[in-house]
Structures are given as structure tokens and as C-alpha cells.
N, C-alpha and C. Protein backbone atom coordinates (compact mmCIF):
# COMPACT_ATOMS: atom_id res chain seq x y z
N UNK A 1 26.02 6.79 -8.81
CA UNK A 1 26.35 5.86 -7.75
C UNK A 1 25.08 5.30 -7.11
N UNK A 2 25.05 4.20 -6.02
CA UNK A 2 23.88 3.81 -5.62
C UNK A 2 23.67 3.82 -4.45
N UNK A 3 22.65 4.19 -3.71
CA UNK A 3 22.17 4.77 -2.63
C UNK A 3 22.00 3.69 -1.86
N UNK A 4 22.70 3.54 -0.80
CA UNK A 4 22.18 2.23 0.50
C UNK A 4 21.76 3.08 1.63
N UNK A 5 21.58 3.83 1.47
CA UNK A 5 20.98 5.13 2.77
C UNK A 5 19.58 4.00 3.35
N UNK A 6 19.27 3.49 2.61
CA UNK A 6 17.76 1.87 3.11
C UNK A 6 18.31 0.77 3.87
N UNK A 7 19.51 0.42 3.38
CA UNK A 7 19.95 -0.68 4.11
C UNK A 7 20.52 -0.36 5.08
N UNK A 8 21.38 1.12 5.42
CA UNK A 8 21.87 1.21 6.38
C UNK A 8 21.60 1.75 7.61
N UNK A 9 19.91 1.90 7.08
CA UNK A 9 19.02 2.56 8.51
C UNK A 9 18.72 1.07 8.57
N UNK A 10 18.27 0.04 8.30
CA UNK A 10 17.82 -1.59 8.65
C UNK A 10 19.28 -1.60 9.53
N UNK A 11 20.16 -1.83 9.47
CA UNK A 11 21.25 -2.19 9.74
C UNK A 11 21.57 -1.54 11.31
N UNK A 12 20.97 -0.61 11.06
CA UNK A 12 21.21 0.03 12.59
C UNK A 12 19.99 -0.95 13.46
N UNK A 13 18.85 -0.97 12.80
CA UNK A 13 17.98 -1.19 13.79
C UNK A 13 18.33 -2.89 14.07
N UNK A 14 18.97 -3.31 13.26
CA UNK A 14 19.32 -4.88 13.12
C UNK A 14 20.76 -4.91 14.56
N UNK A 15 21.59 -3.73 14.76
CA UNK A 15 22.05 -3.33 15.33
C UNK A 15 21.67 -2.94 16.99
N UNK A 16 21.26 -2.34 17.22
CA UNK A 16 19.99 -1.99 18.56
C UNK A 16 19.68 -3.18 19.27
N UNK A 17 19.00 -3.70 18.08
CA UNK A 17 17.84 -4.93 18.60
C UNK A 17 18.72 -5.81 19.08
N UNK A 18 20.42 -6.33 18.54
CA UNK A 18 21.34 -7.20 19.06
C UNK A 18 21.86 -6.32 20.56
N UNK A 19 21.96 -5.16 20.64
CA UNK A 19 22.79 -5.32 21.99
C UNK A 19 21.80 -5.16 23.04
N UNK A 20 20.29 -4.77 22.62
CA UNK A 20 19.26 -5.00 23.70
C UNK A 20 19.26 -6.17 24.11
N UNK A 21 19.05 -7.27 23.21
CA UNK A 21 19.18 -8.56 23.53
C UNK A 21 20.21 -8.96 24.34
N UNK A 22 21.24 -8.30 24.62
CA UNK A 22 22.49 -8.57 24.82
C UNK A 22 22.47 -8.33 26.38
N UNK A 23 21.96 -7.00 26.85
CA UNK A 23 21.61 -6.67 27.61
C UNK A 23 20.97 -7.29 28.11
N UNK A 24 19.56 -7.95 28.19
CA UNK A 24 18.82 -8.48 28.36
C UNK A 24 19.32 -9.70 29.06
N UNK A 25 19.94 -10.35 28.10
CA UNK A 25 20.71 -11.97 28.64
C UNK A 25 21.44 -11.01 29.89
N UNK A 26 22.15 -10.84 29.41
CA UNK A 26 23.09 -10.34 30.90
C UNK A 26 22.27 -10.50 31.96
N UNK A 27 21.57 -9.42 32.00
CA UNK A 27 20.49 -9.26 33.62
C UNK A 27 20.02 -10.28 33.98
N UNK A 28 19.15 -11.23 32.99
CA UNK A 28 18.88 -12.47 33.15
C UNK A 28 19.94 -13.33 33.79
N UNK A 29 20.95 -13.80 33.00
CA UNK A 29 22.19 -14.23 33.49
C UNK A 29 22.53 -13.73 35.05
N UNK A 30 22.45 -12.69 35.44
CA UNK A 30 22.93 -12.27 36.64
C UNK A 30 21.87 -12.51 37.80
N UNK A 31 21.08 -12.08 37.23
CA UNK A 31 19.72 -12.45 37.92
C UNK A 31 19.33 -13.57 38.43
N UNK A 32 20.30 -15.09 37.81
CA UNK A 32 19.77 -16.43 37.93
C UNK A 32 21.12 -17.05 38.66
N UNK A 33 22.09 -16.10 38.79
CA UNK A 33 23.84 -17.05 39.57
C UNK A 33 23.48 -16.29 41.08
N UNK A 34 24.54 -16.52 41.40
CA UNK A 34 24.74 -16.39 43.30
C UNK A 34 24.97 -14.42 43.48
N UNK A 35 24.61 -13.70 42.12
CA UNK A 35 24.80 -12.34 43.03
C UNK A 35 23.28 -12.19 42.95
N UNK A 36 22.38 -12.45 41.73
CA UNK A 36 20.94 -11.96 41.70
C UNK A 36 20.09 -13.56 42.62
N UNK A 37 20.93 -14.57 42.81
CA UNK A 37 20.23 -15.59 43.54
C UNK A 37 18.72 -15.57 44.35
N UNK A 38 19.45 -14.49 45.85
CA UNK A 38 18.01 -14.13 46.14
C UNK A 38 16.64 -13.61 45.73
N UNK A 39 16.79 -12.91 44.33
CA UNK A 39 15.48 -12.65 44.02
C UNK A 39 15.12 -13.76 43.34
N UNK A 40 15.85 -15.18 43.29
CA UNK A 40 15.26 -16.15 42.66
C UNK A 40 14.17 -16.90 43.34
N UNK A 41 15.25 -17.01 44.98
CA UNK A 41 14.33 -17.41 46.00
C UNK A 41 13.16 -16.96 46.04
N UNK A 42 12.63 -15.26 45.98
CA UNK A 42 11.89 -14.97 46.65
C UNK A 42 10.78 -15.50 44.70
N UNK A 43 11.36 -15.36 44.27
CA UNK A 43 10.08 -16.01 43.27
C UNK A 43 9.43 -17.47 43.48
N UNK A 44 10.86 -17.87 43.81
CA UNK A 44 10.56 -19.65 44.41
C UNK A 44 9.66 -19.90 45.02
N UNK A 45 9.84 -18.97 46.03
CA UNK A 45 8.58 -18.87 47.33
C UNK A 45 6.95 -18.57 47.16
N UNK A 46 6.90 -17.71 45.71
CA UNK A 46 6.20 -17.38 45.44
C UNK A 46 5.31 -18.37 44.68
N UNK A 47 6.33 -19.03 43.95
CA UNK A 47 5.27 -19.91 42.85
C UNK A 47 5.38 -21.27 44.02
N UNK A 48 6.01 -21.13 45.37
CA UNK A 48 5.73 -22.28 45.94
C UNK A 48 4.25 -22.15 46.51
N UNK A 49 3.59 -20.99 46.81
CA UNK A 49 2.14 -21.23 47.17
C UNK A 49 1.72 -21.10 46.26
N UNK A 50 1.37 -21.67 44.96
CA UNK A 50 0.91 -21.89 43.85
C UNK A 50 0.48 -23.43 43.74
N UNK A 51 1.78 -24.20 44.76
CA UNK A 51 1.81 -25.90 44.81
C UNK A 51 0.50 -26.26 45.66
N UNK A 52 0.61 -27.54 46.06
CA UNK A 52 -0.74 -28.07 46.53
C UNK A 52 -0.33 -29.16 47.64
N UNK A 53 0.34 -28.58 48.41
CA UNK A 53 0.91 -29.78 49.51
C UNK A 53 0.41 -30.73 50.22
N UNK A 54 -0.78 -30.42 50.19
CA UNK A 54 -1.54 -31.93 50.90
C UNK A 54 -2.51 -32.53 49.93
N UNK A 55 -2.47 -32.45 48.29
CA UNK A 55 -3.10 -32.90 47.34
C UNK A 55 -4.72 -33.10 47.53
N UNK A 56 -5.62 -31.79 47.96
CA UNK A 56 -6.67 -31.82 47.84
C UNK A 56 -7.56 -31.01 46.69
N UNK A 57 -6.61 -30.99 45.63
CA UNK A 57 -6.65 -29.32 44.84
C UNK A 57 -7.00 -28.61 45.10
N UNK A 58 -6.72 -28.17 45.69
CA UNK A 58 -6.96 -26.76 46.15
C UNK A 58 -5.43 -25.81 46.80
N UNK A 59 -4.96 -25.33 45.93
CA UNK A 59 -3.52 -24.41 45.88
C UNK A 59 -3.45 -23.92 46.88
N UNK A 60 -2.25 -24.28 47.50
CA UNK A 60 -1.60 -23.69 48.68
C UNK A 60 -2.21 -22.50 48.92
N UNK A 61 -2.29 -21.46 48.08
CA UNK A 61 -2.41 -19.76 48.20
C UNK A 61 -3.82 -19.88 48.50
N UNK A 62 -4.80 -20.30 48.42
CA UNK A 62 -5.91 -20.31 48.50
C UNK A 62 -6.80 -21.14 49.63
N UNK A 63 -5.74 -22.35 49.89
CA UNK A 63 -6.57 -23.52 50.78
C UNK A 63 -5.97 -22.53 52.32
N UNK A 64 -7.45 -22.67 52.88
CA UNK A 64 -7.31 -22.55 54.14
C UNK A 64 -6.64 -23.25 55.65
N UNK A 65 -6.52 -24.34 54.74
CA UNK A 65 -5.88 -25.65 55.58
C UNK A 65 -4.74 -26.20 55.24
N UNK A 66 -3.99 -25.10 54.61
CA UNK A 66 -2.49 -26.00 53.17
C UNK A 66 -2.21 -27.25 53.79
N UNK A 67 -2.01 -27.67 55.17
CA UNK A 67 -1.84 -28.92 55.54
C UNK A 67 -2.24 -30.24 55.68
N UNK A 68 -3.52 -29.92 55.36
CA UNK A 68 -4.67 -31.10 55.99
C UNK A 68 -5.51 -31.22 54.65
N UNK A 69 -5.72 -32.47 54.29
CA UNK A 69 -6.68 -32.84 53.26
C UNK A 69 -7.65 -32.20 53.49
N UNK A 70 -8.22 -31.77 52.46
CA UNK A 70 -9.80 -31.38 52.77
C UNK A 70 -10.00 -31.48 51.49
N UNK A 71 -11.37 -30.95 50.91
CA UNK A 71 -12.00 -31.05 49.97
C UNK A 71 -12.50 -29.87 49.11
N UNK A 72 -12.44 -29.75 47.76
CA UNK A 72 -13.26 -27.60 47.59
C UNK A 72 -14.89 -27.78 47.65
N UNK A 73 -15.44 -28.71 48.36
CA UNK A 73 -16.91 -28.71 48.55
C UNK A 73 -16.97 -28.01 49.84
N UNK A 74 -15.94 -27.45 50.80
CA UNK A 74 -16.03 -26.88 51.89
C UNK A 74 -16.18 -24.98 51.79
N UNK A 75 -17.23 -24.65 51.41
CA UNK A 75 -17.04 -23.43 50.53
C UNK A 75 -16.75 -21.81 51.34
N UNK A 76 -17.00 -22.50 52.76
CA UNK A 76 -16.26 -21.51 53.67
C UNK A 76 -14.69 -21.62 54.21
N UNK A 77 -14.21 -22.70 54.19
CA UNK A 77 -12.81 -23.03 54.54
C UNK A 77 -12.37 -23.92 53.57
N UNK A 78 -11.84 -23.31 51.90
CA UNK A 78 -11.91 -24.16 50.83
C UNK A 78 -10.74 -25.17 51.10
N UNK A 79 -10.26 -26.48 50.61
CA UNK A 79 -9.52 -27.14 51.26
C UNK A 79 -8.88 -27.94 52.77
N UNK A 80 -9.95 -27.29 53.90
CA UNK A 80 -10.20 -27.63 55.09
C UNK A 80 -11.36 -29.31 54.55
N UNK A 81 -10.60 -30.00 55.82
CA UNK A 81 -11.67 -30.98 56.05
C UNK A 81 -13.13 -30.81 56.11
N UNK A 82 -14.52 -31.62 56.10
CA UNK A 82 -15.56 -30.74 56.30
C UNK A 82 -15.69 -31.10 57.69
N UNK A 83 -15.14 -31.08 58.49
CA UNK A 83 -15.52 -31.13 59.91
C UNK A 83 -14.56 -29.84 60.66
N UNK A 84 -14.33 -29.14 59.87
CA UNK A 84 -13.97 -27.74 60.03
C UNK A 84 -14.67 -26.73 60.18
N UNK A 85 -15.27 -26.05 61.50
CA UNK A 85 -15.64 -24.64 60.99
C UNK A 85 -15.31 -23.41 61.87
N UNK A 86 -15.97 -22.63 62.25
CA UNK A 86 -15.46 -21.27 62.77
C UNK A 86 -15.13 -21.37 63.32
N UNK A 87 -15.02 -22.42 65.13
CA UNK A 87 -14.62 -22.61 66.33
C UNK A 87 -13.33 -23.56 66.11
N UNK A 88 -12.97 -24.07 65.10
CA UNK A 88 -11.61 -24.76 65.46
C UNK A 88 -10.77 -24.93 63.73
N UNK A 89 -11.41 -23.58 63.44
CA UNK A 89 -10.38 -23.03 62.42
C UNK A 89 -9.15 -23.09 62.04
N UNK A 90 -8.56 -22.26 63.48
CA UNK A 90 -7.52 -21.71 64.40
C UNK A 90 -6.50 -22.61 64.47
N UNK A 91 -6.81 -23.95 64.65
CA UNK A 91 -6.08 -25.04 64.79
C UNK A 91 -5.88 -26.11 63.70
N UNK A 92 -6.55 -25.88 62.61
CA UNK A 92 -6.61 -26.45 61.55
C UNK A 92 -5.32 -25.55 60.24
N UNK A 93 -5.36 -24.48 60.84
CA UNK A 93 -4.43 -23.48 59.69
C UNK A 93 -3.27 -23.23 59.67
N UNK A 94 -2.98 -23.65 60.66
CA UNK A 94 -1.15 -23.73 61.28
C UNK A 94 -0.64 -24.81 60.84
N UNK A 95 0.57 -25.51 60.26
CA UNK A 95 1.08 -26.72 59.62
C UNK A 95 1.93 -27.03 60.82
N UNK A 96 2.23 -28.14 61.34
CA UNK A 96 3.43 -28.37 62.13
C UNK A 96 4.67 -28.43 61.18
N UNK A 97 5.74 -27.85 62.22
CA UNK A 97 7.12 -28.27 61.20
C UNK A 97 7.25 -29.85 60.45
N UNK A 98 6.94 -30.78 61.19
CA UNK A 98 6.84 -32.07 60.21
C UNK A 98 6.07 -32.20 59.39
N UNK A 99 4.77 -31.26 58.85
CA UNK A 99 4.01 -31.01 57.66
C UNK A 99 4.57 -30.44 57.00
N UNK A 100 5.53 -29.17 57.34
CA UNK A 100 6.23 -28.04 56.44
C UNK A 100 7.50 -29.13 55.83
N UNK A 101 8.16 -29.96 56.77
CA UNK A 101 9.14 -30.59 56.04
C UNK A 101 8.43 -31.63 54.45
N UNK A 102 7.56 -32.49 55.56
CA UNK A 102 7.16 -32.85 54.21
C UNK A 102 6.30 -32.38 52.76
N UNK A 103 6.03 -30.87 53.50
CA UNK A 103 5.99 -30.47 51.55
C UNK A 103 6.64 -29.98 51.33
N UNK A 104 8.05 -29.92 51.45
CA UNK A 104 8.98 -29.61 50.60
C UNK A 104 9.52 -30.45 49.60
């Protein structure tokens, strides 16, 4: 007689590998509708300081000024205007709500 004892260990692992996958989608799937929703947000949020809201390149996460044009030649307050420095920082780093609306 002839031995498939080879194909039928492939077959398992051909087996496995489908309901991991299977698994996989699911969580994903759940992860992306209205019960796993919120952890979508909080990624949202995340790759939202990644954006560049006042188009000076210099990435939200990094610019000291996310609101206000500035420039990355400012190498102490990167993205701050250069008429920015230690004494009126403070007031340069806060966005008003009508800045926050418009980078959304």
C-alpha cells in the first residue's frame, strides 16, 4: 500500500495556518467596527501627531509651535517662528480652539 503519512502532516500544517488566519481576520475585523472602534481612535490620534498642521515641516509630534508657521532653521524651538524664544515660548505653544478646528 502507499504511505501519505507526508502529505498528511503538510495538510495539517496547511490546516493551522488557515484557522490562524482566520483568527486573525476576526480580531482585525472586530477591532475596526463599533465594539473595537475606540482603539481605532486612539491610533487615529496617534498617527494624528505624525500630521503637520500648520505646513512648516516639521511634524506635529515634534514642532514646538504645531500651530504657527515656523521654520526647522529654529534649532531650539523646531517649527516655532524665528522670533520665538525662551521668554514668549509659553504663548506660542498653546493652539487656540480655531487653530485646533482648522487642523482637523
Amino acid at each position: 500500500m502507499f504511505n501519505f503519512k507526508k502529505a498528511q502532516t503538510q495538510t495539517w500544517w496547511i490546516v493551522i495556518a488557515a484557522i490562524i488566519a482566520i483568527v486573525v481576520m476576526a480580531l482585525v475585523l472586530w477591532f475596526v467596527t463599533d465594539k473595537g472602534g475606540k482603539g481605532m481612535e486612539t491610533v487615529g490620534d496617534a498617527l494624528d501627531s505624525f500630521g503637520d498642521c500648520d505646513s512648516d515641516d516639521v511634524a506635529d509630534f515634534y514642532d514646538k509651535c504645531p500651530c504657527k508657521y515656523g521654520t526647522t532653521d529654529n534649532e531650539d524651538y523646531p517649527g516655532c517662528p524665528s522670533s520665538v524664544t525662551e521668554e514668549n515660548i509659553d504663548e506660542n505653544k498653546e493652539c487656540t480652539d480655531a487653530e485646533k478646528e482648522e487642523c482637523k
